[in-house]
PDB file of N, CA and C in Angstrom:
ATOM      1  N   UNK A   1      11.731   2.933  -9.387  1.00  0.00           N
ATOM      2  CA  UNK A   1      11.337   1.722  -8.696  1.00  0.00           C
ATOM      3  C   UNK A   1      12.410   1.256  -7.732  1.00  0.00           C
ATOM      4  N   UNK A   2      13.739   1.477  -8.137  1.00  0.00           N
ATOM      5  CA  UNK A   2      14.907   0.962  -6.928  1.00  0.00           C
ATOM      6  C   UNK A   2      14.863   1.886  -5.835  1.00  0.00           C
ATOM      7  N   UNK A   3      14.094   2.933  -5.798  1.00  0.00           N
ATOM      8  CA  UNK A   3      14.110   3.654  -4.251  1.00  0.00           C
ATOM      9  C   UNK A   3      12.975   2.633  -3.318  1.00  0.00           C
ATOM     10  N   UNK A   4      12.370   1.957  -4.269  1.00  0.00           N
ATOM     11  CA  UNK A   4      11.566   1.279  -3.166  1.00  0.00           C
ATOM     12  C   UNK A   4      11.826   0.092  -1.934  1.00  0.00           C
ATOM     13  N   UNK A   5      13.285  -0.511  -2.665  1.00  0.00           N
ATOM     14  CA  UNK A   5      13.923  -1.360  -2.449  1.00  0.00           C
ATOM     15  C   UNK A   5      14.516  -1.197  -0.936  1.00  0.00           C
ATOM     16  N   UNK A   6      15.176   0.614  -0.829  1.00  0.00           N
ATOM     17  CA  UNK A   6      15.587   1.261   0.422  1.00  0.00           C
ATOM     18  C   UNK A   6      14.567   1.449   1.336  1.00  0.00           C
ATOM     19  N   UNK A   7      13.254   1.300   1.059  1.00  0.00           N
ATOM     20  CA  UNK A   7      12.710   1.748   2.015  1.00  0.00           C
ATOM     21  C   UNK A   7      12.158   0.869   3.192  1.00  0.00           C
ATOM     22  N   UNK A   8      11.352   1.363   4.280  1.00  0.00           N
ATOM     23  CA  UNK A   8      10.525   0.697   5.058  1.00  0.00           C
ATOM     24  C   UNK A   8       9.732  -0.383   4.913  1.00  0.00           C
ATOM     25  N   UNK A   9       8.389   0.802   3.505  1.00  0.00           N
ATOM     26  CA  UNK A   9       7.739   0.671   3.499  1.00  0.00           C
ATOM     27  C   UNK A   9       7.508  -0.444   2.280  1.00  0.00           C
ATOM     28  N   UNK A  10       6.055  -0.914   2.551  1.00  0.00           N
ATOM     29  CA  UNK A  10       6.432  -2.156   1.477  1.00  0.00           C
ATOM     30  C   UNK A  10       5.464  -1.813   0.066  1.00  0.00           C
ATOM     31  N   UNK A  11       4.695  -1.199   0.568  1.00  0.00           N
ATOM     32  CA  UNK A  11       3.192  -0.346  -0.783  1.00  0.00           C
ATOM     33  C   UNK A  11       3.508   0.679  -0.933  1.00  0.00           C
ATOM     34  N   UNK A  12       3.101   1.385  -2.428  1.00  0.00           N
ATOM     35  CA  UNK A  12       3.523   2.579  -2.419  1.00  0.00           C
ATOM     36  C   UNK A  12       2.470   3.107  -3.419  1.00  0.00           C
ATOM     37  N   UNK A  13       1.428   4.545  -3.009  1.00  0.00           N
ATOM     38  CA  UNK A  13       0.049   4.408  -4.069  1.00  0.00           C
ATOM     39  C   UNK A  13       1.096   5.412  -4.775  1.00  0.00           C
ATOM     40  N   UNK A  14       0.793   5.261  -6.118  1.00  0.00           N
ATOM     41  CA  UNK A  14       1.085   5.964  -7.255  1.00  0.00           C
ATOM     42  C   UNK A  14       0.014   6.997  -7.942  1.00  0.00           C
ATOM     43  N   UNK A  15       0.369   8.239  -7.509  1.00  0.00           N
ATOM     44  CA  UNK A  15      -0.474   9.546  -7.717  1.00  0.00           C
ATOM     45  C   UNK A  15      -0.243  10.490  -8.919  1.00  0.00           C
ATOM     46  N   UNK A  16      -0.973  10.873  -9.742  1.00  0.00           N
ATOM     47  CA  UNK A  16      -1.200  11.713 -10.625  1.00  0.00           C
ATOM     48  C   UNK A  16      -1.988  12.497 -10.688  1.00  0.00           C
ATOM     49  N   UNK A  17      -1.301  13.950 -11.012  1.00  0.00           N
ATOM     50  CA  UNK A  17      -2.512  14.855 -10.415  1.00  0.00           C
ATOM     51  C   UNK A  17      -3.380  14.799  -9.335  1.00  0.00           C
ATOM     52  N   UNK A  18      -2.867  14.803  -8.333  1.00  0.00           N
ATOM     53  CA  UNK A  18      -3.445  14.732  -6.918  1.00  0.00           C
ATOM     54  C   UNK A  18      -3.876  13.444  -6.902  1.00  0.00           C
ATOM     55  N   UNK A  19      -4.325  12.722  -7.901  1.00  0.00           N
ATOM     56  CA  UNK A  19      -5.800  11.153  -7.678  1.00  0.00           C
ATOM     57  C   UNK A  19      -4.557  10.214  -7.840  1.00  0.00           C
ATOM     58  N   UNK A  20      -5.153   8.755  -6.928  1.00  0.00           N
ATOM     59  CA  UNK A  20      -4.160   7.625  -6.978  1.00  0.00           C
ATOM     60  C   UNK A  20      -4.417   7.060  -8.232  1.00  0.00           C
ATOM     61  N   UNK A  21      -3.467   6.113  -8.926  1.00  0.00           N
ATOM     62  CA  UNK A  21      -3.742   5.936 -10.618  1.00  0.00           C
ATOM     63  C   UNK A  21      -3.105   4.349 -10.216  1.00  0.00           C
ATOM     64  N   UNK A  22      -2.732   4.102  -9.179  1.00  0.00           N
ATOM     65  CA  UNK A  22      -2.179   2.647  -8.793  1.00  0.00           C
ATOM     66  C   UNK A  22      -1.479   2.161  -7.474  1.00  0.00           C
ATOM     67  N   UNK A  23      -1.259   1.132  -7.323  1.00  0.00           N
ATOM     68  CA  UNK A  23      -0.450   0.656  -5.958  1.00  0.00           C
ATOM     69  C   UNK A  23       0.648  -0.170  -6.770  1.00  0.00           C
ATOM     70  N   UNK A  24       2.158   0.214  -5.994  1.00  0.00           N
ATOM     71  CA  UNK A  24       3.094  -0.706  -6.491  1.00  0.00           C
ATOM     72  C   UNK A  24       3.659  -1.051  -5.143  1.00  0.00           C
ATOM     73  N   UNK A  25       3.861  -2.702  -5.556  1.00  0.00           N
ATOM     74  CA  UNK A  25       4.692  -3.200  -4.222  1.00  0.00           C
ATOM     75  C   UNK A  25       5.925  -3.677  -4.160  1.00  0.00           C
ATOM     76  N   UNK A  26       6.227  -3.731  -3.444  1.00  0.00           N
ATOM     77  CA  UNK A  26       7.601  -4.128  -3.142  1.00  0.00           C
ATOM     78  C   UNK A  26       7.929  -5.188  -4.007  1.00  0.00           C
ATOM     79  N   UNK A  27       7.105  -6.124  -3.578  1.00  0.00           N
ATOM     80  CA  UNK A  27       7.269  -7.742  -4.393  1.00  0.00           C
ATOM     81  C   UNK A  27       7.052  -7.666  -5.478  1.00  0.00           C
ATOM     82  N   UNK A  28       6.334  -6.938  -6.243  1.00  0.00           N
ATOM     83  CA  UNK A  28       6.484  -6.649  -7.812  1.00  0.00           C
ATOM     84  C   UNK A  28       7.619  -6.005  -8.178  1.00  0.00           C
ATOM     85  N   UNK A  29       8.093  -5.233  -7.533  1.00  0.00           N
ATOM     86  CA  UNK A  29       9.197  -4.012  -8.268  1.00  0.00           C
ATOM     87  C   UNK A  29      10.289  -5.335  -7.782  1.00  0.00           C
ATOM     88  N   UNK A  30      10.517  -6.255  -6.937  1.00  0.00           N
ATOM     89  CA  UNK A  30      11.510  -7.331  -6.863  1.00  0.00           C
ATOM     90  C   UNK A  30      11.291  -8.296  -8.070  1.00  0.00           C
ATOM     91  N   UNK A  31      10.018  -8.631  -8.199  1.00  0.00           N
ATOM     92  CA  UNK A  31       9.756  -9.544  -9.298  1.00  0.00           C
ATOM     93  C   UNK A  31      10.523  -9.023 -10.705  1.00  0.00           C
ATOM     94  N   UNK A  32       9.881  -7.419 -11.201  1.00  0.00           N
ATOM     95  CA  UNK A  32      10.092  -7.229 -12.363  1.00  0.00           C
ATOM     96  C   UNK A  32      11.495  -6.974 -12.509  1.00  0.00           C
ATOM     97  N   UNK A  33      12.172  -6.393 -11.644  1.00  0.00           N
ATOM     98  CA  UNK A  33      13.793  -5.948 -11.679  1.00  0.00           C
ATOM     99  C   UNK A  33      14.709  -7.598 -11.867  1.00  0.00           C
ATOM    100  N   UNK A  34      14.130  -8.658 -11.461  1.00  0.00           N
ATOM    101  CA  UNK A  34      14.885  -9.551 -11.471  1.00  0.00           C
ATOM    102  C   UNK A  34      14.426 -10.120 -13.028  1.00  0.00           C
ATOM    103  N   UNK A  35      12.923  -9.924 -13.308  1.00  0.00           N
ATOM    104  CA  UNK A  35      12.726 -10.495 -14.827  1.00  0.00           C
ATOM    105  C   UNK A  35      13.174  -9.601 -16.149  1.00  0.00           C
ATOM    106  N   UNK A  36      13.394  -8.275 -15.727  1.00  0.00           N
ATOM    107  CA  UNK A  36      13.847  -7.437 -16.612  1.00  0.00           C
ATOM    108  C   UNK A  36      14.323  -6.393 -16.536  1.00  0.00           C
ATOM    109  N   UNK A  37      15.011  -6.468 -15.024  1.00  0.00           N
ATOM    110  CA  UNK A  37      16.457  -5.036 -14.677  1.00  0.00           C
ATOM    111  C   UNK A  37      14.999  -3.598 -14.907  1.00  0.00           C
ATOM    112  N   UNK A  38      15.803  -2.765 -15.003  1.00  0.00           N
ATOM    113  CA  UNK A  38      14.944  -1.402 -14.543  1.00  0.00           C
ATOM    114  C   UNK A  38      14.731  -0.942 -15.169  1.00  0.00           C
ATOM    115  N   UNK A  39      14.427  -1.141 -16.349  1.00  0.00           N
ATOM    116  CA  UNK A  39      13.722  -0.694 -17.576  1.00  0.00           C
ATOM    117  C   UNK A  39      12.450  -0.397 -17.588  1.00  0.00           C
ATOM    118  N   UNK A  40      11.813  -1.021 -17.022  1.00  0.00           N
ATOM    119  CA  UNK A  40      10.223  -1.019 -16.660  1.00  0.00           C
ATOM    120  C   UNK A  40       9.677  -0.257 -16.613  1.00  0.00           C
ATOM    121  N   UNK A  41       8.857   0.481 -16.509  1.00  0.00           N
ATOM    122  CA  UNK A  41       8.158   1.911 -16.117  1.00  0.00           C
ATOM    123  C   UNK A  41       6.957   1.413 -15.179  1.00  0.00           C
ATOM    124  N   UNK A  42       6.889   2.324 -14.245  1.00  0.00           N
ATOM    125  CA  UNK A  42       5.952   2.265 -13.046  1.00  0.00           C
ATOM    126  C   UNK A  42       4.610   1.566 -13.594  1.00  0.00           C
ATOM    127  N   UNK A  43       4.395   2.536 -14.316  1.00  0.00           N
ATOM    128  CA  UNK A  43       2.568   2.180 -15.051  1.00  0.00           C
ATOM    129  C   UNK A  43       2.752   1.128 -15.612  1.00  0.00           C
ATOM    130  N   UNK A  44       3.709   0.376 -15.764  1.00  0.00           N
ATOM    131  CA  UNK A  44       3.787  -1.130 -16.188  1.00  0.00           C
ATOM    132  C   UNK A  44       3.503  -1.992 -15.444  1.00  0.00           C
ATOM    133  N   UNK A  45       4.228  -1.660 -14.235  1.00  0.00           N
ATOM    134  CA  UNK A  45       4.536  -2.676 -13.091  1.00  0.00           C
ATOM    135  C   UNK A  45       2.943  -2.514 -11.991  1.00  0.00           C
ATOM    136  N   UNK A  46       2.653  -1.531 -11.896  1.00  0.00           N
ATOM    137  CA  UNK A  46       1.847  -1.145 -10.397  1.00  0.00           C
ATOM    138  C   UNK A  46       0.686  -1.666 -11.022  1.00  0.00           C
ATOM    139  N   UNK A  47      -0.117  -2.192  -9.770  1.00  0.00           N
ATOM    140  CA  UNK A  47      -1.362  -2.700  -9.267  1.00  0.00           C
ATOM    141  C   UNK A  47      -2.490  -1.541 -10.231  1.00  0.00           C
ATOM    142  N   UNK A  48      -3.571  -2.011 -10.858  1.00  0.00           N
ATOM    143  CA  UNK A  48      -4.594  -0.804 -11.582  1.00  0.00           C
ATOM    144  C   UNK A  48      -5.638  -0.883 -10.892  1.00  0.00           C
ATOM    145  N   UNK A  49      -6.037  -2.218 -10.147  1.00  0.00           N
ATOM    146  CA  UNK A  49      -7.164  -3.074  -9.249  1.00  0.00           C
ATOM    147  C   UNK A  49      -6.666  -2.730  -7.965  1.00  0.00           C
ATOM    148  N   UNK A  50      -7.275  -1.957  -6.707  1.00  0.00           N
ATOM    149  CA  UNK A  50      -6.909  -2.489  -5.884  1.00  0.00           C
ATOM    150  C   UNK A  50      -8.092  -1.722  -4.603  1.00  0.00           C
ATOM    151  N   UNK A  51      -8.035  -2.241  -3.625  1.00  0.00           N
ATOM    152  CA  UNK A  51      -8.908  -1.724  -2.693  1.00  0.00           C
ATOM    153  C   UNK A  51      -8.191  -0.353  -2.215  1.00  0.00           C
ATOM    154  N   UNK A  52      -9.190   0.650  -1.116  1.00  0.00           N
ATOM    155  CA  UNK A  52      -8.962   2.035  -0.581  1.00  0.00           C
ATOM    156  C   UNK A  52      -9.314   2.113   0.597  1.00  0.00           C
ATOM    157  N   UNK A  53      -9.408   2.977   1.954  1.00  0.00           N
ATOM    158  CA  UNK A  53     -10.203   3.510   2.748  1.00  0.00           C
ATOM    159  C   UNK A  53     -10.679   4.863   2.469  1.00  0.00           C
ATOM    160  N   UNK A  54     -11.408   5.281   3.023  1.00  0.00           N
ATOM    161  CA  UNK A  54     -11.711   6.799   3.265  1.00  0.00           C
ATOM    162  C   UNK A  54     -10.667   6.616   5.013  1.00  0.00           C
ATOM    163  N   UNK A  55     -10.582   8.332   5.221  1.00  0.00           N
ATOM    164  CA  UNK A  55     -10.307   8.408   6.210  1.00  0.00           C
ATOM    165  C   UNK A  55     -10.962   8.683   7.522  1.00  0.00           C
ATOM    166  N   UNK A  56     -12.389   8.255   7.280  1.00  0.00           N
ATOM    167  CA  UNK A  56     -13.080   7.754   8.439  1.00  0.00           C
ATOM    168  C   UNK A  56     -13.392   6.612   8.325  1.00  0.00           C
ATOM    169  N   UNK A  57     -12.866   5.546   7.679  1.00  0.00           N
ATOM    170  CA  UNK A  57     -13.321   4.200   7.806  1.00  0.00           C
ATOM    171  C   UNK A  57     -12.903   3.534   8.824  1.00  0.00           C
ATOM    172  N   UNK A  58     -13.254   2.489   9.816  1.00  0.00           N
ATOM    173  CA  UNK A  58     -12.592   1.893  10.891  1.00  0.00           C
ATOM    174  C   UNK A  58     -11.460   0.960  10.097  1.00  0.00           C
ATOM    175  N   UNK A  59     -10.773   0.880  11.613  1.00  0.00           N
ATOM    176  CA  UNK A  59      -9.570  -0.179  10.772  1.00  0.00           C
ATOM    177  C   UNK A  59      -9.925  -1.305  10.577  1.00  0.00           C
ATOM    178  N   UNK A  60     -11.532  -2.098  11.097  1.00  0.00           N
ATOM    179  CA  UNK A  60     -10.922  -3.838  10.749  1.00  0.00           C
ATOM    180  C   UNK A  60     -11.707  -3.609   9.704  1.00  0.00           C
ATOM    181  N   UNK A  61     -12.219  -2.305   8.264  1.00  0.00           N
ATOM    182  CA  UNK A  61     -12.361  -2.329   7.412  1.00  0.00           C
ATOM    183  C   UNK A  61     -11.411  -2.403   6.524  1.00  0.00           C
ATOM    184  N   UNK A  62     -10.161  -1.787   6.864  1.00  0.00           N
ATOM    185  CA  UNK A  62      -9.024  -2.070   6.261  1.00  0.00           C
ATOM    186  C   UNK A  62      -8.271  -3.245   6.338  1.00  0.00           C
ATOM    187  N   UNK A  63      -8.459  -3.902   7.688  1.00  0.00           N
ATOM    188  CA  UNK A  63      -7.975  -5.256   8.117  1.00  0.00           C
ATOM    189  C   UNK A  63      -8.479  -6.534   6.741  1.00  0.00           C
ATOM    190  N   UNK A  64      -9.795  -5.949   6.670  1.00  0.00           N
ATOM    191  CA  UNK A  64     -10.610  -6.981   5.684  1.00  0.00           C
ATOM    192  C   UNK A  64     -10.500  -7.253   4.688  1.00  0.00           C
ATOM    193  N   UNK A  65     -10.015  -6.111   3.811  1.00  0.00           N
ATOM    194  CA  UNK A  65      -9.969  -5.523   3.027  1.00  0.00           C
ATOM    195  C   UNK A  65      -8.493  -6.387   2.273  1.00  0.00           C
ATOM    196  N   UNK A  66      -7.363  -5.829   3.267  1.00  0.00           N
ATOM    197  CA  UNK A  66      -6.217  -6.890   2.981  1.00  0.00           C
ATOM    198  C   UNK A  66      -6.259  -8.148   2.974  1.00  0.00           C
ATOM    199  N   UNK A  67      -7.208  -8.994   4.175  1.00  0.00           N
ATOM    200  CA  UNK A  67      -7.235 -10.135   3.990  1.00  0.00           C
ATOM    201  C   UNK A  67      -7.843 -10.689   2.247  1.00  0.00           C
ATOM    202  N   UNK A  68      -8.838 -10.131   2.574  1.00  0.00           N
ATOM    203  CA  UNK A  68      -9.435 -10.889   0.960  1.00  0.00           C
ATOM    204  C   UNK A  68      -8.505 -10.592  -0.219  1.00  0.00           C
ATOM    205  N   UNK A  69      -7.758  -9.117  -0.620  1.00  0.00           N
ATOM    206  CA  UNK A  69      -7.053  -9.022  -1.377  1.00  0.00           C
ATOM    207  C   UNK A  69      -5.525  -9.716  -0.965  1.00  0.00           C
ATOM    208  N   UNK A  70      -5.369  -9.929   0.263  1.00  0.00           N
ATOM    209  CA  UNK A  70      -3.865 -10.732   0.242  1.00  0.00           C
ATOM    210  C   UNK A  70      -2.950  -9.951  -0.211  1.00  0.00           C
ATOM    211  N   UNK A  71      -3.403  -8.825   0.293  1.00  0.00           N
ATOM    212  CA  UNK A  71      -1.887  -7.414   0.408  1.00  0.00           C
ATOM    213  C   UNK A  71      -1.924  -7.239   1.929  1.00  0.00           C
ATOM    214  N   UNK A  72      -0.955  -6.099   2.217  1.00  0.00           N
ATOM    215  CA  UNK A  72      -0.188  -6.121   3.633  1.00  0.00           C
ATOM    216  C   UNK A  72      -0.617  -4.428   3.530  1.00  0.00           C
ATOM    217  N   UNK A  73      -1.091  -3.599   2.818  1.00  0.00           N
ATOM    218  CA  UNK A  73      -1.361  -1.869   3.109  1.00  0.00           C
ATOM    219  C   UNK A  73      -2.298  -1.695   1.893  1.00  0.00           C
ATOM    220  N   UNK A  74      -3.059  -0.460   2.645  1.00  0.00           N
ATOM    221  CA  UNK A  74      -4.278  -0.323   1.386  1.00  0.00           C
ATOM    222  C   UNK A  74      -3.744   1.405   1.545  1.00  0.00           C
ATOM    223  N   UNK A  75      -4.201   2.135   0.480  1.00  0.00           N
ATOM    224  CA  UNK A  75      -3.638   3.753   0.444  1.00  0.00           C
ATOM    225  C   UNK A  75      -4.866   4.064   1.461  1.00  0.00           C
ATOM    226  N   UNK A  76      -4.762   5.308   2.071  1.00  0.00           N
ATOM    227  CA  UNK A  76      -6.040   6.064   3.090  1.00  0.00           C
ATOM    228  C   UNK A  76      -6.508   7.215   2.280  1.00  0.00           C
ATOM    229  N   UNK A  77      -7.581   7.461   1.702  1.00  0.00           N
ATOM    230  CA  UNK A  77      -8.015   8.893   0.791  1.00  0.00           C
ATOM    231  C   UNK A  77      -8.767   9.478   1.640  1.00  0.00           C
ATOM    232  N   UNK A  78      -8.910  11.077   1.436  1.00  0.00           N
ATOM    233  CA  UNK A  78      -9.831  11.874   1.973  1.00  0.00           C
ATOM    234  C   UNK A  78     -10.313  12.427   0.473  1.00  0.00           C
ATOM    235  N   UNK A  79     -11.591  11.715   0.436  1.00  0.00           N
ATOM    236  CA  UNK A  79     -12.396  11.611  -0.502  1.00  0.00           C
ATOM    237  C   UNK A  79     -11.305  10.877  -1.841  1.00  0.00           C
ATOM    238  N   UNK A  80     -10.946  11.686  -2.783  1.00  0.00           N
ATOM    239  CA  UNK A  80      -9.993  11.461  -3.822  1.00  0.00           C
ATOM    240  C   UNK A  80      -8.700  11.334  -3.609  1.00  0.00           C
ATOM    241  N   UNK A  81      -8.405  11.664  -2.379  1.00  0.00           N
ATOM    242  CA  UNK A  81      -6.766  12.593  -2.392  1.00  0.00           C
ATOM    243  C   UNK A  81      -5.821  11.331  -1.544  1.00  0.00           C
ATOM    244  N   UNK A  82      -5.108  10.862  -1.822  1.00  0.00           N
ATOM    245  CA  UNK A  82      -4.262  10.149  -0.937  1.00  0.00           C
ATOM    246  C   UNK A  82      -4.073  11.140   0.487  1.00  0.00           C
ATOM    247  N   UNK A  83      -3.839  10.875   1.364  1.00  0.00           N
ATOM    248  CA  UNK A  83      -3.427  10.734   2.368  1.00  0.00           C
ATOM    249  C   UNK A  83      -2.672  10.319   3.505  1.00  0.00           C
ATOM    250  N   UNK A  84      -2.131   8.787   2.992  1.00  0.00           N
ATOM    251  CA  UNK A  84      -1.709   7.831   3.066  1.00  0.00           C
ATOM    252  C   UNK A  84      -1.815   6.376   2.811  1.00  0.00           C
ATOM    253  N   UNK A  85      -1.152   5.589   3.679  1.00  0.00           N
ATOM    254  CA  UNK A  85      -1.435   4.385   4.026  1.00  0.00           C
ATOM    255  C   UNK A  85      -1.529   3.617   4.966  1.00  0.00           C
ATOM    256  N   UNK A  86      -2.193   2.637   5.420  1.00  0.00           N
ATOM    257  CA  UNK A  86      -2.428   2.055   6.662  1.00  0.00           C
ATOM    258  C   UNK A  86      -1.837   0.324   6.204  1.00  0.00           C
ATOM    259  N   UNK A  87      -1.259  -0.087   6.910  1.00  0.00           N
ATOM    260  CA  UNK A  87      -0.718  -1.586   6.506  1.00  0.00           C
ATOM    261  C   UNK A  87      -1.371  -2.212   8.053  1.00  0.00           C
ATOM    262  N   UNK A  88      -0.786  -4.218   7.789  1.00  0.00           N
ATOM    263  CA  UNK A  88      -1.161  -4.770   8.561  1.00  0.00           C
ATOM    264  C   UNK A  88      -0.101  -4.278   9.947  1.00  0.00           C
ATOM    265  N   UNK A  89       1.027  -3.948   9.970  1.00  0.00           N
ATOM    266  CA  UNK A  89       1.977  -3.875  11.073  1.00  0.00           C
ATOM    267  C   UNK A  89       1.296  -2.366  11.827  1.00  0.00           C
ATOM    268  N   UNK A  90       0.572  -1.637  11.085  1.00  0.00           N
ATOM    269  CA  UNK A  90       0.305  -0.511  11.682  1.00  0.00           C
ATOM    270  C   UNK A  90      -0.924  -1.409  12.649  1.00  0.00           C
ATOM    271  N   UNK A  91      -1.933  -1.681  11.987  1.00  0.00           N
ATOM    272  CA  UNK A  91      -2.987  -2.296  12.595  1.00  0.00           C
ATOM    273  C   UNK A  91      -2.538  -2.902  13.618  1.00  0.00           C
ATOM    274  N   UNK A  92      -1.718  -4.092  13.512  1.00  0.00           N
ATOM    275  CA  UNK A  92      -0.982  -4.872  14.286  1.00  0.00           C
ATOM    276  C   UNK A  92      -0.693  -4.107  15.946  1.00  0.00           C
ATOM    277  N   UNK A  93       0.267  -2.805  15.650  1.00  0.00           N
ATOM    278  CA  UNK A  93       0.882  -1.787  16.987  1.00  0.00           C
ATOM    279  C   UNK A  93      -0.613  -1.448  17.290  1.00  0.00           C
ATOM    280  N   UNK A  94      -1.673  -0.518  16.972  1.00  0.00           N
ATOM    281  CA  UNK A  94      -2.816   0.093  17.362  1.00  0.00           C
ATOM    282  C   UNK A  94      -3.560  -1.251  18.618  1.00  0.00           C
ATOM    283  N   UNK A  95      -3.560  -2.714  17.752  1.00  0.00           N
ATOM    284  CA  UNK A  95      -4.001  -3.504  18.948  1.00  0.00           C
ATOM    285  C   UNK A  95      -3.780  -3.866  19.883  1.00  0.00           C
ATOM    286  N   UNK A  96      -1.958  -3.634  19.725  1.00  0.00           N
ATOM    287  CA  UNK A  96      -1.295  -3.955  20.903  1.00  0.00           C
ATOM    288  C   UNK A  96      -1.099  -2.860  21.625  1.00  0.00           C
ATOM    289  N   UNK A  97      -1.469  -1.715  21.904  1.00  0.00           N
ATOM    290  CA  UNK A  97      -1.704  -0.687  22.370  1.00  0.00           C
ATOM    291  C   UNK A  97      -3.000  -0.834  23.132  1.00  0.00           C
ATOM    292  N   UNK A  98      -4.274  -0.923  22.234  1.00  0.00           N
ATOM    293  CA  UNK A  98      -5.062  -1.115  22.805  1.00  0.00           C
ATOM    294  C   UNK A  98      -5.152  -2.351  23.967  1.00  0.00           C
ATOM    295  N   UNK A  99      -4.666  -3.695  23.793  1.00  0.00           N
ATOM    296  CA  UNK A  99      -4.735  -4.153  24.735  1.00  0.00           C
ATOM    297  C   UNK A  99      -4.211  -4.506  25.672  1.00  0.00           C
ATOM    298  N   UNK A 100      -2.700  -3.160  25.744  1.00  0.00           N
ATOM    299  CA  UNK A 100      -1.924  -2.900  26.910  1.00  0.00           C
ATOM    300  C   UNK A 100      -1.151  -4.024  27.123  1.00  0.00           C
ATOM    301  N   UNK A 101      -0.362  -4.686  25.451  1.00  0.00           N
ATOM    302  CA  UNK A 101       1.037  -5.131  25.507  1.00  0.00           C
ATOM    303  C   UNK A 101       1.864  -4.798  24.492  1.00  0.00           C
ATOM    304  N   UNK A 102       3.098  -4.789  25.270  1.00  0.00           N
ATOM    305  CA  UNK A 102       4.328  -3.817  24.579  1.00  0.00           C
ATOM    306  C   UNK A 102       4.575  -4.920  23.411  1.00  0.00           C
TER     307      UNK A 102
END
């Protein structure tokens, strides 16, 4: 969980055997490390509920998706399989692209 701390990114889907089994975020792995240092184990801490895309879904399905759940990245599957993730800052650059400001 403290590599998450270094990173970029702020979601992270948690995979087993190829299939996602959870989402852990940033703000949880901050929450639990401060309520109980690093003892924790992932499958403790990570999200079991959480929304997905396929990877043909449009983005303001994913846009939506975060709003109602009040997360910032949903994982991207092709069919079962992670693939990735799409967050709001990605969404965010794609519009400002599209509407031709830097």
């Amino acid at each position: 969980m403290a590599l998450t701390l270094h990173s970029h990114q702020e979601d992270f889907p948690v995979v087993e055997n190829g299939k996602i089994v959870g989402l852990l975020t940033r703000a949880d792995v901050i929450l639990t490390i401060h309520q109980f240092g690093v003892q924790k184990l992932v499958q403790d801490v990570m999200k079991k509920d959480f929304p997905v895309v396929q990877v043909n879904d449009a983005l303001i399905k994913a846009h939506k998706l975060m709003e109602e759940w009040k997360i910032k990245a949903v994982p991207v599957l092709n069919r079962e399989r992670v693939v990735g993730i799409v967050s709001l800052e990605d969404i965010s650059r794609v519009y400002l692209l599209m509407s031709g400001k830097k």
